[in-house]
C-alpha atoms as a PDB file:
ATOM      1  CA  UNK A   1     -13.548 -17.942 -20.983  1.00  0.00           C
ATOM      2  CA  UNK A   2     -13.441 -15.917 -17.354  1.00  0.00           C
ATOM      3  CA  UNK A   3     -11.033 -13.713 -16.841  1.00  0.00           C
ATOM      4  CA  UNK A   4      -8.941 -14.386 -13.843  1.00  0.00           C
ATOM      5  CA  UNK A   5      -9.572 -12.284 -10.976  1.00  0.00           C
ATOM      6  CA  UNK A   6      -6.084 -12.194  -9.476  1.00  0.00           C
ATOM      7  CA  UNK A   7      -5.315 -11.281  -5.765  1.00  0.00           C
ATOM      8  CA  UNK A   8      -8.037  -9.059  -3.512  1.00  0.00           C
ATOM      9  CA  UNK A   9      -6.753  -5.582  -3.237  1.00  0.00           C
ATOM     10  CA  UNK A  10      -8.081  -3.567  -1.013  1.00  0.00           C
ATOM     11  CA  UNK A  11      -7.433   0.593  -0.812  1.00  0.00           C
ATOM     12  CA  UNK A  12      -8.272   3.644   1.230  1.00  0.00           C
ATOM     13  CA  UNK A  13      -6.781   6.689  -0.634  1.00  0.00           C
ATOM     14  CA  UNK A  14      -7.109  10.052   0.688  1.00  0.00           C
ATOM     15  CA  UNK A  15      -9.293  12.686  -1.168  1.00  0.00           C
ATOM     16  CA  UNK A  16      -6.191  14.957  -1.138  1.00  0.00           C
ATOM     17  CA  UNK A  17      -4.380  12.365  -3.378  1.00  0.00           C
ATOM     18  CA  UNK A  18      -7.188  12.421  -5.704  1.00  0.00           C
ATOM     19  CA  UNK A  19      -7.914  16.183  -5.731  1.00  0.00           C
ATOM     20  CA  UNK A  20      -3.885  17.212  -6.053  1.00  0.00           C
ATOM     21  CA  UNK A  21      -3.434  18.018  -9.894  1.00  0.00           C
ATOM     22  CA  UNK A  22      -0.353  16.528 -11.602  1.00  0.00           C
ATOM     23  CA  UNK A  23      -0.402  17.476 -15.298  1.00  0.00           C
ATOM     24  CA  UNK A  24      -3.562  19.174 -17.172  1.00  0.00           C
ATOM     25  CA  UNK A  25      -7.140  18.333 -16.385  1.00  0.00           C
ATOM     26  CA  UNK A  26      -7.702  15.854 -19.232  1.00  0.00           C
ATOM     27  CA  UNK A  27      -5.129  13.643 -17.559  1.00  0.00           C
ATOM     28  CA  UNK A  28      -6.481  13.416 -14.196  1.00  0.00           C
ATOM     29  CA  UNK A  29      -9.923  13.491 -15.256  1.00  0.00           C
ATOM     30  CA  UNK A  30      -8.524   9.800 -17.273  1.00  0.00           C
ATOM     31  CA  UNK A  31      -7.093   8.769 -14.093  1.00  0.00           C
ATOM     32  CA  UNK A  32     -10.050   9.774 -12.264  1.00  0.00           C
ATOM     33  CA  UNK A  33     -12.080   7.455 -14.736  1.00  0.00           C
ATOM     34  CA  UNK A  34      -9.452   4.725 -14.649  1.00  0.00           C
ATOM     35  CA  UNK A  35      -9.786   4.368 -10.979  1.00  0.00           C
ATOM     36  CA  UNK A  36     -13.261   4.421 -11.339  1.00  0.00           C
ATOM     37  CA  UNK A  37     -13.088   1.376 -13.715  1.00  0.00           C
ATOM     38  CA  UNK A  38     -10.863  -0.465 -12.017  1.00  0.00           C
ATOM     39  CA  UNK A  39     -12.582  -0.082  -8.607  1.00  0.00           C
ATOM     40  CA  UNK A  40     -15.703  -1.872 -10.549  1.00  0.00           C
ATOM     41  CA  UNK A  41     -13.670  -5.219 -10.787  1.00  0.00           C
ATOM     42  CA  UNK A  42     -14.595  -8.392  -8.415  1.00  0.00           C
ATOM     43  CA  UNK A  43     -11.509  -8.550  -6.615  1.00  0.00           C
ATOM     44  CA  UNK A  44     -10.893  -4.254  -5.960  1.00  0.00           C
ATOM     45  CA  UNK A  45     -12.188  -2.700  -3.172  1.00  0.00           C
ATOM     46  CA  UNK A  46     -11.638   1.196  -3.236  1.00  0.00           C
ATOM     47  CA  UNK A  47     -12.495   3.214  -0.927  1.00  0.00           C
ATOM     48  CA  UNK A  48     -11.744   7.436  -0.610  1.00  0.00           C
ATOM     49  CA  UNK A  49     -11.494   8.645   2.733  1.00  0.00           C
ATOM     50  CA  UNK A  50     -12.846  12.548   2.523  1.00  0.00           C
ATOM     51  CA  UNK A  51     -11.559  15.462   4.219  1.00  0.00           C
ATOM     52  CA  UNK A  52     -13.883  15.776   6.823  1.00  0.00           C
ATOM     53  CA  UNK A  53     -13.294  12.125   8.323  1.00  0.00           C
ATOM     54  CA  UNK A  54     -11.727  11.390  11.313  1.00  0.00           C
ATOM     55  CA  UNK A  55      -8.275  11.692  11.353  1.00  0.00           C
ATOM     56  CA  UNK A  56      -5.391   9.173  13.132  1.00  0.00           C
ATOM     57  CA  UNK A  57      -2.082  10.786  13.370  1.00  0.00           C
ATOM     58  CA  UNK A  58      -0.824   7.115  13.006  1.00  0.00           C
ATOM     59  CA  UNK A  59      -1.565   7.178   9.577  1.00  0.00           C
ATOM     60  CA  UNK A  60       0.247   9.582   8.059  1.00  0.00           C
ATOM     61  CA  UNK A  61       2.550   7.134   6.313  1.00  0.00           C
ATOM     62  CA  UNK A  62       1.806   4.223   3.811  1.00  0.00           C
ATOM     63  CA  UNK A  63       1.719   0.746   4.754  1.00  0.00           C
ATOM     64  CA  UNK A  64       0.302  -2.392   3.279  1.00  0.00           C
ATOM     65  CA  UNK A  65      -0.965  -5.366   4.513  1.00  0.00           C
ATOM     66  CA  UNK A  66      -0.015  -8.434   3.030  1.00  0.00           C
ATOM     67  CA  UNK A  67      -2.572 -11.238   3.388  1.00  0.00           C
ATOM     68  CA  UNK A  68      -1.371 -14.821   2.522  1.00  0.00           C
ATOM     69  CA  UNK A  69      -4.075 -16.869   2.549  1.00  0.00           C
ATOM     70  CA  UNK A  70      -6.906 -17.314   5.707  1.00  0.00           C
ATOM     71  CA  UNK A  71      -4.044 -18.002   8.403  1.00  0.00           C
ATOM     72  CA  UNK A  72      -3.685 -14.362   9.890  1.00  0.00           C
ATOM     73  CA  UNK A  73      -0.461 -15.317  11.334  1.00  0.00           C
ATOM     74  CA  UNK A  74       1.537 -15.072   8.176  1.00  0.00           C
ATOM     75  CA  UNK A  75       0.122 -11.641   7.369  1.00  0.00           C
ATOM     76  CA  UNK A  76       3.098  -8.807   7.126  1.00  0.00           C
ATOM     77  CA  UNK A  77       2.839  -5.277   7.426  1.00  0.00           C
ATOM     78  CA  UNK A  78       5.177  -3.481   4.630  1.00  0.00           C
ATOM     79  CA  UNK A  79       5.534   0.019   5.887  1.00  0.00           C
ATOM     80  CA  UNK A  80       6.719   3.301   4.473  1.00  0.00           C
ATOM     81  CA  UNK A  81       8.829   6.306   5.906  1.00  0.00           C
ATOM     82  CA  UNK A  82      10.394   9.629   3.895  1.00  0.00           C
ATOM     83  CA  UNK A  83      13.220   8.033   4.633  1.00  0.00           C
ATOM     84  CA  UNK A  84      13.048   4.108   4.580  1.00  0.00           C
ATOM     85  CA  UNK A  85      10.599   1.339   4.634  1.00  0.00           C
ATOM     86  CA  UNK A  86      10.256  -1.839   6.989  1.00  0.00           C
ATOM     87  CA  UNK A  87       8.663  -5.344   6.960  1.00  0.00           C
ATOM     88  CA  UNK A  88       6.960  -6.164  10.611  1.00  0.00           C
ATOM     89  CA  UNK A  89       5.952  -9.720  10.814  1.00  0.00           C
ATOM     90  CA  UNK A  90       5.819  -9.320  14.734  1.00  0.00           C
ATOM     91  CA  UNK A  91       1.938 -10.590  15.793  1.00  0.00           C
ATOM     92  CA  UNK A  92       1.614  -7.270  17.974  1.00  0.00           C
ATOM     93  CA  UNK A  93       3.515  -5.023  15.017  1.00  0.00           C
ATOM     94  CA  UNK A  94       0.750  -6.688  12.666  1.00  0.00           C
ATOM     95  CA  UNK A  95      -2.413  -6.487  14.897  1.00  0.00           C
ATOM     96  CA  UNK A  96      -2.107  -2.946  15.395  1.00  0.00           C
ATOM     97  CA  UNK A  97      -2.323  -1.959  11.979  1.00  0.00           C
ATOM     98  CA  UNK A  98      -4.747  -4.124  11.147  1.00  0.00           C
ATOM     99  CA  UNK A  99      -6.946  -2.154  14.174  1.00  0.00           C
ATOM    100  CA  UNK A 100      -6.071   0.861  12.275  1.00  0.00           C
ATOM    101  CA  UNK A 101      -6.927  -0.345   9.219  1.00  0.00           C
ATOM    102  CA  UNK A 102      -9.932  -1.323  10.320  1.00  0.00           C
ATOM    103  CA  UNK A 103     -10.528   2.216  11.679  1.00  0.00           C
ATOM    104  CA  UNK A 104      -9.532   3.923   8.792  1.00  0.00           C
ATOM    105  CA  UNK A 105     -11.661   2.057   6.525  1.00  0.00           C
ATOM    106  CA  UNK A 106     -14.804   2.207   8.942  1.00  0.00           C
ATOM    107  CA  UNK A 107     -14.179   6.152   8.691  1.00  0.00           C
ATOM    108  CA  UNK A 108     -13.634   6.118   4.837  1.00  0.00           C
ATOM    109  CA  UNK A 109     -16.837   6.195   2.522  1.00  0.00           C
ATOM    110  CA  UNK A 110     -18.065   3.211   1.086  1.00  0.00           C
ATOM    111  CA  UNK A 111     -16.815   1.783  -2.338  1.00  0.00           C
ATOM    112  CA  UNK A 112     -20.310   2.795  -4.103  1.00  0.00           C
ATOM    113  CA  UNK A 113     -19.776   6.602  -2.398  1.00  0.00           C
ATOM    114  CA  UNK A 114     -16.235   6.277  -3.711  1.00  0.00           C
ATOM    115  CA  UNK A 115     -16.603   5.988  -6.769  1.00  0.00           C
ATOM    116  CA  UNK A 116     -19.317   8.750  -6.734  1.00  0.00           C
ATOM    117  CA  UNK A 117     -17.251  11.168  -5.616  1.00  0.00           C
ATOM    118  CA  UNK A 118     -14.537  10.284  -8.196  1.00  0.00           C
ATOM    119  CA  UNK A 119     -17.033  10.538 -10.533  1.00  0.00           C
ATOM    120  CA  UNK A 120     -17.742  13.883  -9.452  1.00  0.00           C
ATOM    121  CA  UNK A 121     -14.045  15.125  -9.461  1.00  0.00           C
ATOM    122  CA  UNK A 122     -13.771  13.866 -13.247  1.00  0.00           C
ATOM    123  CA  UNK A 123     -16.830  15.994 -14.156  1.00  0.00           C
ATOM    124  CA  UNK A 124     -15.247  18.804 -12.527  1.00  0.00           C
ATOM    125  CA  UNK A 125     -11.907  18.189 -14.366  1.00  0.00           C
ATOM    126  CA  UNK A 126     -14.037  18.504 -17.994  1.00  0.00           C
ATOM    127  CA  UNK A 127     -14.813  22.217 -16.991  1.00  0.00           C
END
């Protein structure tokens, strides 16, 4: 029996995120490995974007785009502040960050070069 793939998720996470150490090594060198494993699944797409990429100012917040099907008018951008968080369904609201999510992604290493470098942090972590 296949196992249902479920929704395509696609992520850019900073290296920062990855390299900052909450609890001992042993834990984030499982996390490290759990990302790795579940960036290996059919419908992930992970992606780190290093330190010495390009940065936009515009991204120092999260947001997520939501993707409902092929009709990219019923996409919605769910956006995070420190101090709140907003849902833009405005067409100009959503095009721009899907041009910076483009950007950021084009600037981020590849999933394959992801997951080597998370590899390489978890090796680290067993020192």
């Amino acid at each position: 029996m296949r196992e249902l793939d479920g929704p395509h998720v696609s992520v850019a996470l900073s290296e920062s995120a990855l390299r900052r150490t909450i609890g001992d090594h042993g834990t984030m060198r499982e996390q490290l490995l759990h990302l790795i494993d579940v960036s290996n699944r059919p419908n992930v797409e992970l992606q780190v974007y290093p330190f010495d990429a390009q940065t936009y100012a515009t991204a120092s917040y999260s947001f997520i785009i939501l993707r409902f099907g092929d009709d990219a008018a019923t996409d919605v951008v769910y956006v995070e502040t420190f101090t709140d968080a907003d849902y833009l369904d405005r067409p100009d609201a959503v095009r721009a960050y899907t041009r910076l999510w483009d950007r950021l992604r084009a600037a981020a290493l590849g999933p394959v070069e992801s997951r080597t470098l998370i590899q390489r942090m978890a090796d680290d972590m067993k020192r």
